[in-house]
C-alpha atoms as a PDB file:
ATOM      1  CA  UNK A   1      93.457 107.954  96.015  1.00  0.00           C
ATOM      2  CA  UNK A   2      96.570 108.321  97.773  1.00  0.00           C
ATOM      3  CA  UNK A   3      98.066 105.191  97.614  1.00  0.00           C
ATOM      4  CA  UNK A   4     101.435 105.503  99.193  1.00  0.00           C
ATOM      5  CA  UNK A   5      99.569 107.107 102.399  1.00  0.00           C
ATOM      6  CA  UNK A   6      97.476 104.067 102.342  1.00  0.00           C
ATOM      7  CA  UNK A   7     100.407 102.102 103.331  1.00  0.00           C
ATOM      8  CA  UNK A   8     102.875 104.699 105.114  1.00  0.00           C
ATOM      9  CA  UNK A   9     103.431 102.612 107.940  1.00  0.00           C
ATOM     10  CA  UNK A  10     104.399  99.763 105.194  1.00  0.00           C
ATOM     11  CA  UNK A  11     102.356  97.209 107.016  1.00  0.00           C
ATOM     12  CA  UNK A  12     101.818  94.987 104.176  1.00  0.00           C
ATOM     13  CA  UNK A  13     104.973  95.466 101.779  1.00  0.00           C
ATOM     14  CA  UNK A  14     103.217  93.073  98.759  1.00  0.00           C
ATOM     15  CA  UNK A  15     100.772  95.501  98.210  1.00  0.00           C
ATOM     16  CA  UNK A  16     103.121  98.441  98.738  1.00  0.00           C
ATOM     17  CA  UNK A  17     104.655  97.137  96.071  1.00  0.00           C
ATOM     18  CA  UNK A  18     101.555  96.458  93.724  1.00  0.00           C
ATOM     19  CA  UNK A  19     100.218  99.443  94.480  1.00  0.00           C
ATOM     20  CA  UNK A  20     103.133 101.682  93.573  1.00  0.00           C
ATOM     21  CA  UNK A  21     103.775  99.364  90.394  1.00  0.00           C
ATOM     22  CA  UNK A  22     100.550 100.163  89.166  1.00  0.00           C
ATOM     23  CA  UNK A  23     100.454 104.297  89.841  1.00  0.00           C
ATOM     24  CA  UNK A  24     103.688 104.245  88.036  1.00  0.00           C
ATOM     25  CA  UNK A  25     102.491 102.104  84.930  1.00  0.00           C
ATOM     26  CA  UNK A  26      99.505 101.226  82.918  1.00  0.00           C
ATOM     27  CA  UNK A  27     100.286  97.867  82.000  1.00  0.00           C
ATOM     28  CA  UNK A  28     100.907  95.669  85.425  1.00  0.00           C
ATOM     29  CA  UNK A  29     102.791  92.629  84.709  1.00  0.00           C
ATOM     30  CA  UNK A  30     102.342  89.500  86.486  1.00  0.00           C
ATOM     31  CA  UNK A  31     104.464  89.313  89.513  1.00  0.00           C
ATOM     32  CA  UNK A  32     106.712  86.244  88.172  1.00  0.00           C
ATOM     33  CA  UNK A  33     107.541  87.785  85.003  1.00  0.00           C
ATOM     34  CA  UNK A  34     108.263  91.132  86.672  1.00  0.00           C
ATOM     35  CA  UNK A  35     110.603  89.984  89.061  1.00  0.00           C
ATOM     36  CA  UNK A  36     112.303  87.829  86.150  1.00  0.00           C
ATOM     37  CA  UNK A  37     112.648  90.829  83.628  1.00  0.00           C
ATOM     38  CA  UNK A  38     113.506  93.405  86.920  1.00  0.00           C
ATOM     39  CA  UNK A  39     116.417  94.976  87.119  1.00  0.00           C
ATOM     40  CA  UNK A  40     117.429  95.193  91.013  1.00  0.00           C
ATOM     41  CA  UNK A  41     118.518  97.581  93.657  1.00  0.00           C
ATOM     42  CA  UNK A  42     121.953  97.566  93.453  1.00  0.00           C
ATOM     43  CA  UNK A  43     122.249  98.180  89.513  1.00  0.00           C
ATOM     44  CA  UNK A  44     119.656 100.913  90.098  1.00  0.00           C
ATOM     45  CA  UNK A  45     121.093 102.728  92.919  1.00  0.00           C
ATOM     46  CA  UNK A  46     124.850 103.107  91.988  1.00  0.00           C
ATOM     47  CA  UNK A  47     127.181 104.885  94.556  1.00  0.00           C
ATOM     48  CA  UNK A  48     127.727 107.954  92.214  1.00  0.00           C
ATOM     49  CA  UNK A  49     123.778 108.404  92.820  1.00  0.00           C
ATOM     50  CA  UNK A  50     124.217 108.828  96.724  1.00  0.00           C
ATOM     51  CA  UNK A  51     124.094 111.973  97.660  1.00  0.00           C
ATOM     52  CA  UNK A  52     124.693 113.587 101.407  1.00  0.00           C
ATOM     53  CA  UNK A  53     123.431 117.247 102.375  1.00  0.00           C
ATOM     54  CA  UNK A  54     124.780 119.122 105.764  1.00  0.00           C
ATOM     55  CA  UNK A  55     122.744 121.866 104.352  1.00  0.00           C
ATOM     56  CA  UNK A  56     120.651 123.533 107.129  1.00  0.00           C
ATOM     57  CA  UNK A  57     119.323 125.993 104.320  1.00  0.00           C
ATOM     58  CA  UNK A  58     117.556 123.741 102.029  1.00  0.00           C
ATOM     59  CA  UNK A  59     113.894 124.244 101.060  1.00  0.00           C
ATOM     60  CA  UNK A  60     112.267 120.847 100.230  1.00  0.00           C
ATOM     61  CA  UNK A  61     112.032 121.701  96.739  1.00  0.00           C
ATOM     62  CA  UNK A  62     115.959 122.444  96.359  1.00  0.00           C
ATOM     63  CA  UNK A  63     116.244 119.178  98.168  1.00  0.00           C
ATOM     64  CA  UNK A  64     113.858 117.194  95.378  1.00  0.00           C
ATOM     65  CA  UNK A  65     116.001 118.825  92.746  1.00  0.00           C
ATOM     66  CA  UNK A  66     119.075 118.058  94.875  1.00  0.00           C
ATOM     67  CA  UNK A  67     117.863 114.229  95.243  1.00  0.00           C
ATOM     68  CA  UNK A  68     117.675 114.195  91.294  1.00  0.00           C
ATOM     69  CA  UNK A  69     121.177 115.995  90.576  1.00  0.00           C
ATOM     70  CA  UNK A  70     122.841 112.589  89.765  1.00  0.00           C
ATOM     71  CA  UNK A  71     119.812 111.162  87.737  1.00  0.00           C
ATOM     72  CA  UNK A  72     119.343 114.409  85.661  1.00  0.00           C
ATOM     73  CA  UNK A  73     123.427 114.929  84.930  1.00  0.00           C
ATOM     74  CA  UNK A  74     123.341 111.421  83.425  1.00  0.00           C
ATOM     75  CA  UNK A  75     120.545 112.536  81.209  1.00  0.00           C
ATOM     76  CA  UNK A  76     118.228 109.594  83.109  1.00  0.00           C
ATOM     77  CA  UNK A  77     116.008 112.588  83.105  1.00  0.00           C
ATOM     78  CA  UNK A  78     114.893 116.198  81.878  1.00  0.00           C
ATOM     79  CA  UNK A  79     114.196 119.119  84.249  1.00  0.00           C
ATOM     80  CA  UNK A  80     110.579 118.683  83.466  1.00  0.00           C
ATOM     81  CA  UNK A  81     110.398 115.746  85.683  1.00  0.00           C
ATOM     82  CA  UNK A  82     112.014 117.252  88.658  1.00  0.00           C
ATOM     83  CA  UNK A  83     109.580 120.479  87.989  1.00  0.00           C
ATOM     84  CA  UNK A  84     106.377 117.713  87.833  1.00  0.00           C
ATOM     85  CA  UNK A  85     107.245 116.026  91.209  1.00  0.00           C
ATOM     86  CA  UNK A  86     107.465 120.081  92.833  1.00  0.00           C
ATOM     87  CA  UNK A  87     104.408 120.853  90.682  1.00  0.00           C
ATOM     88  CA  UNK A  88     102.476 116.982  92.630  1.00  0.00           C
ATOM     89  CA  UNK A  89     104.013 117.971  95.482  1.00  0.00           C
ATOM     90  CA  UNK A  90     102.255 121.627  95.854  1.00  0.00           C
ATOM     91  CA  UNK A  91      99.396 120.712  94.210  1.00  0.00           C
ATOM     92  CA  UNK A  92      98.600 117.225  96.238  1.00  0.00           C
ATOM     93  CA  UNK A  93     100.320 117.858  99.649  1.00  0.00           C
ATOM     94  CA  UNK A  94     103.589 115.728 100.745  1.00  0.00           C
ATOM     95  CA  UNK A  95     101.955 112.233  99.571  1.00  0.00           C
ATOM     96  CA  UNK A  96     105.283 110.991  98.402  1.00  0.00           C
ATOM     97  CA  UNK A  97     106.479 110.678 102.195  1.00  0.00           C
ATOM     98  CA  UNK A  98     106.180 107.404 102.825  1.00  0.00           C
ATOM     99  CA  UNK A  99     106.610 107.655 106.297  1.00  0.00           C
ATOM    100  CA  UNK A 100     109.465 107.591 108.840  1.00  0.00           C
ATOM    101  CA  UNK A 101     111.165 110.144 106.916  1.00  0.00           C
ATOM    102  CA  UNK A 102     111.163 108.753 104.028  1.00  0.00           C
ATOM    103  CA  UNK A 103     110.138 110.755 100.323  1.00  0.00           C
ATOM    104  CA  UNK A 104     109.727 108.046  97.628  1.00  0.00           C
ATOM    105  CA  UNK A 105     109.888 111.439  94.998  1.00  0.00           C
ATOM    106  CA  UNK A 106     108.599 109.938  91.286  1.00  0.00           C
ATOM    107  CA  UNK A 107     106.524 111.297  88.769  1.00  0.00           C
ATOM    108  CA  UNK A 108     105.266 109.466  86.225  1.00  0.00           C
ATOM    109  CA  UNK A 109     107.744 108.405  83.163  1.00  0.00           C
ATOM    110  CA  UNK A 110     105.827 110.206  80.509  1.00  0.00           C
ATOM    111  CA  UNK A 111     107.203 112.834  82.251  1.00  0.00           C
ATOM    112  CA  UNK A 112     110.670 113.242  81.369  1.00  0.00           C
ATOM    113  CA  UNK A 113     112.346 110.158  82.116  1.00  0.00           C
ATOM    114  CA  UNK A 114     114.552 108.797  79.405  1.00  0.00           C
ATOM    115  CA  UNK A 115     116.443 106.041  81.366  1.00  0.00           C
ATOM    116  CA  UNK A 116     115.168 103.559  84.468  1.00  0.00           C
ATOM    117  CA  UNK A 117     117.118 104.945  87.701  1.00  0.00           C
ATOM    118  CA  UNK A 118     117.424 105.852  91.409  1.00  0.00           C
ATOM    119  CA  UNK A 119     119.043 108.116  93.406  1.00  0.00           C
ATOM    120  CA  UNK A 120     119.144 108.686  96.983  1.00  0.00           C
ATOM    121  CA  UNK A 121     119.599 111.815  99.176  1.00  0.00           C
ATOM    122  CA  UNK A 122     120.238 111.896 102.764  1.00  0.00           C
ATOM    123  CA  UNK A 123     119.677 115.166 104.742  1.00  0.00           C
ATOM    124  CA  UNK A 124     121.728 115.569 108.049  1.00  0.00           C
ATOM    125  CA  UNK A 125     119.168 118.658 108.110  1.00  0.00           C
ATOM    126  CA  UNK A 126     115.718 117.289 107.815  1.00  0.00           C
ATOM    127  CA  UNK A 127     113.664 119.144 106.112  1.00  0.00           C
ATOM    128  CA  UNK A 128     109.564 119.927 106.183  1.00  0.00           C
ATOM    129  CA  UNK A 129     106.710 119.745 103.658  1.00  0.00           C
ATOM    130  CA  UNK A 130     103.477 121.198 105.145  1.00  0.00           C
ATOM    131  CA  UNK A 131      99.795 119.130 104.585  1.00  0.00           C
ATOM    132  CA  UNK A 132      97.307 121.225 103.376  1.00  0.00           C
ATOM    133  CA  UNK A 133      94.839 118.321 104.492  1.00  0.00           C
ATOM    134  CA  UNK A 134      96.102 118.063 107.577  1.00  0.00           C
ATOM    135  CA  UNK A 135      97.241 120.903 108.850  1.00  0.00           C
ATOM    136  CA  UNK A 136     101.045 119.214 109.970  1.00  0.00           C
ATOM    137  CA  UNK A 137     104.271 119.704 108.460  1.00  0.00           C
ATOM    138  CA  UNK A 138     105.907 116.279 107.575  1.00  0.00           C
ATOM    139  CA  UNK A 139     109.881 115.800 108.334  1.00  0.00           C
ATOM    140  CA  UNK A 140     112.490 114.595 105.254  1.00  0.00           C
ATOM    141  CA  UNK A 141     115.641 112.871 106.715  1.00  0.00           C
ATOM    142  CA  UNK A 142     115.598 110.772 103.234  1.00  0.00           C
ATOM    143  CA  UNK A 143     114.929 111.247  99.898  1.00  0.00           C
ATOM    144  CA  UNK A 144     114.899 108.293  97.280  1.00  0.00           C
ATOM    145  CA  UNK A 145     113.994 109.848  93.792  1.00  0.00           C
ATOM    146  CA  UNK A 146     112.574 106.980  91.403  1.00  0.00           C
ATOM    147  CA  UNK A 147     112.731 107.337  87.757  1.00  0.00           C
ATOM    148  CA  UNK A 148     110.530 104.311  86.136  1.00  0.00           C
ATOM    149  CA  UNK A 149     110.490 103.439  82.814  1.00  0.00           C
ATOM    150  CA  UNK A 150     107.660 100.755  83.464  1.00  0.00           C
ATOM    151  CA  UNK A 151     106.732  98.948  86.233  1.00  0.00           C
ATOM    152  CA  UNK A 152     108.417  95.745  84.898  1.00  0.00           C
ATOM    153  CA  UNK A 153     111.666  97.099  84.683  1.00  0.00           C
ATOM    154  CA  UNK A 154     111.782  98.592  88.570  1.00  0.00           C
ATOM    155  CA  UNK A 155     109.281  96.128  90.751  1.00  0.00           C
ATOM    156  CA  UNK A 156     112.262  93.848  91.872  1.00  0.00           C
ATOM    157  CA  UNK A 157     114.492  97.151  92.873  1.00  0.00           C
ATOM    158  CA  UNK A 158     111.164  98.311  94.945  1.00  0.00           C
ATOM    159  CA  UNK A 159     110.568  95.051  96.346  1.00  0.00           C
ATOM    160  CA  UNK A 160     114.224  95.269  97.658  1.00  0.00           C
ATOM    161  CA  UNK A 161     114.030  98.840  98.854  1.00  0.00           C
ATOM    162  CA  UNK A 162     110.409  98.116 100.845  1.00  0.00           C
ATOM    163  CA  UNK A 163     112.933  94.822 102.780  1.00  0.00           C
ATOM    164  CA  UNK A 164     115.699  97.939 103.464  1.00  0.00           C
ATOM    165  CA  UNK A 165     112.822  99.917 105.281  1.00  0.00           C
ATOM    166  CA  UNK A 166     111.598  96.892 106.888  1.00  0.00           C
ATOM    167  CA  UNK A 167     114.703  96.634 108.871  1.00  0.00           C
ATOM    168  CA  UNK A 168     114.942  97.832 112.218  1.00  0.00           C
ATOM    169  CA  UNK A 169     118.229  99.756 111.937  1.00  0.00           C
ATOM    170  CA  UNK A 170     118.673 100.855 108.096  1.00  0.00           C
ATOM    171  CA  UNK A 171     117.521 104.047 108.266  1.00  0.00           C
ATOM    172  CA  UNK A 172     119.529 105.010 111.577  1.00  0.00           C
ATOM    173  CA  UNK A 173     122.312 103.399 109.622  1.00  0.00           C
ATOM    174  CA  UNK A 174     122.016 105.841 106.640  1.00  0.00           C
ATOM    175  CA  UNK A 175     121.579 108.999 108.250  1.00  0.00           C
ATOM    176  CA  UNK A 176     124.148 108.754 110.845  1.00  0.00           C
ATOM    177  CA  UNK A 177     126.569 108.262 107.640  1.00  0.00           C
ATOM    178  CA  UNK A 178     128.615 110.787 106.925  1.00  0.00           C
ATOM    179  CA  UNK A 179     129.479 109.630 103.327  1.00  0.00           C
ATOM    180  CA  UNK A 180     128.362 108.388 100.009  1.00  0.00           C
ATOM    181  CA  UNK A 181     130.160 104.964 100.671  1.00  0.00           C
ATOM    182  CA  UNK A 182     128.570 104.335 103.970  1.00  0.00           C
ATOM    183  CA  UNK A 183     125.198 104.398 102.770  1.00  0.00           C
ATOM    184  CA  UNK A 184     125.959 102.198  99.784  1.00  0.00           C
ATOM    185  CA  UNK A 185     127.565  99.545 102.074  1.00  0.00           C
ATOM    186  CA  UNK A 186     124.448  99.789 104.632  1.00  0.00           C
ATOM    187  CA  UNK A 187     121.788  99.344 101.215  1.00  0.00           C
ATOM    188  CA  UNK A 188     124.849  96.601 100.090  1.00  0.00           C
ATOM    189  CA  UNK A 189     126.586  95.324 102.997  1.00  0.00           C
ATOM    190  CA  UNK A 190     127.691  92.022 100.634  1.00  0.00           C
END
């Protein structure tokens, strides 16, 4: 089942949540001790792991290995976890975009991740991943690679990143930036 396209429009951001928590782990915790023992947005999504393309030439899988460039230099991650998301991603159609332009770009940890983290791309050049099913091309503007551990260790950092979505003006904010700092501060304005 395609659970992120269950909830694209992120109608009900609890189950978002739950539901992308439990694709990414076998073992769901209970939602008290999760958020207690998460580790949150901002120690997740560091400014060195913000990334901003003007690239016009990108295809979207240069842009999912562009996305990961931060995670995978820190050694968060191996190239076989980059090559499993393009490998999901031909296979199952663009089921990652989460709608409005956003890719929430994960695989699961088994396969290659070595260290919980996040990255984030922005493209000032959206790009387009065709639907088999469908027969329509879906538009990038954003892509927020995931690298889970378990689902413990991220659920508070997605629970903050479905409120970011949520907000009327975040995701104008971030891709009319035009640098790393700008979209930190709009994610962190405190």
């Amino acid at each position: 089942m395609d659970i992120i396209g269950d909830y694209a429009r992120i109608s009900n951001p609890v189950a978002l949540e739950s539901a992308l928590s439990n694709l990414l782990a076998k073992n769901q915790p209970t939602p008290e001790t999760a958020l207690t023992n998460s580790i949150g947005l901002q120690e997740l999504l560091s400014l060195d792991n913000i990334l901003i393309s003007q690239r016009d030439d990108l295809s979207w899988k240069d842009a999912i290995i562009n996305a990961f460039t931060p995670l995978f230099k820190k050694g968060y991650i191996n190239r076989h976890y980059i090559d499993t998301i393009i490998a999901s991603t031909v296979e199952h159609g663009p089921y990652m975009v989460i709608g409005n332009g956003v890719m929430l770009a994960h695989a699961r940890p088994a396969d290659g991740v070595r260290k919980v983290g996040m990255s984030l791309l922005v493209l000032k050049k959206p790009i387009k991943i065709y639907d088999e099913n469908t027969k329509h091309a879906k538009r990038i503007n954003v892509i927020i690679g995931l690298a889970p551990i378990d689902a413990a260790e991220h659920v508070l950092a997605l629970s903050q990143l479905v409120k970011l979505l949520q907000q009327p003006h975040w995701l104008a904010n971030i891709e009319n930036a035009t640098n790393a700092q700008m979209v930190y501060d709009s994610c962190f304005p405190n």
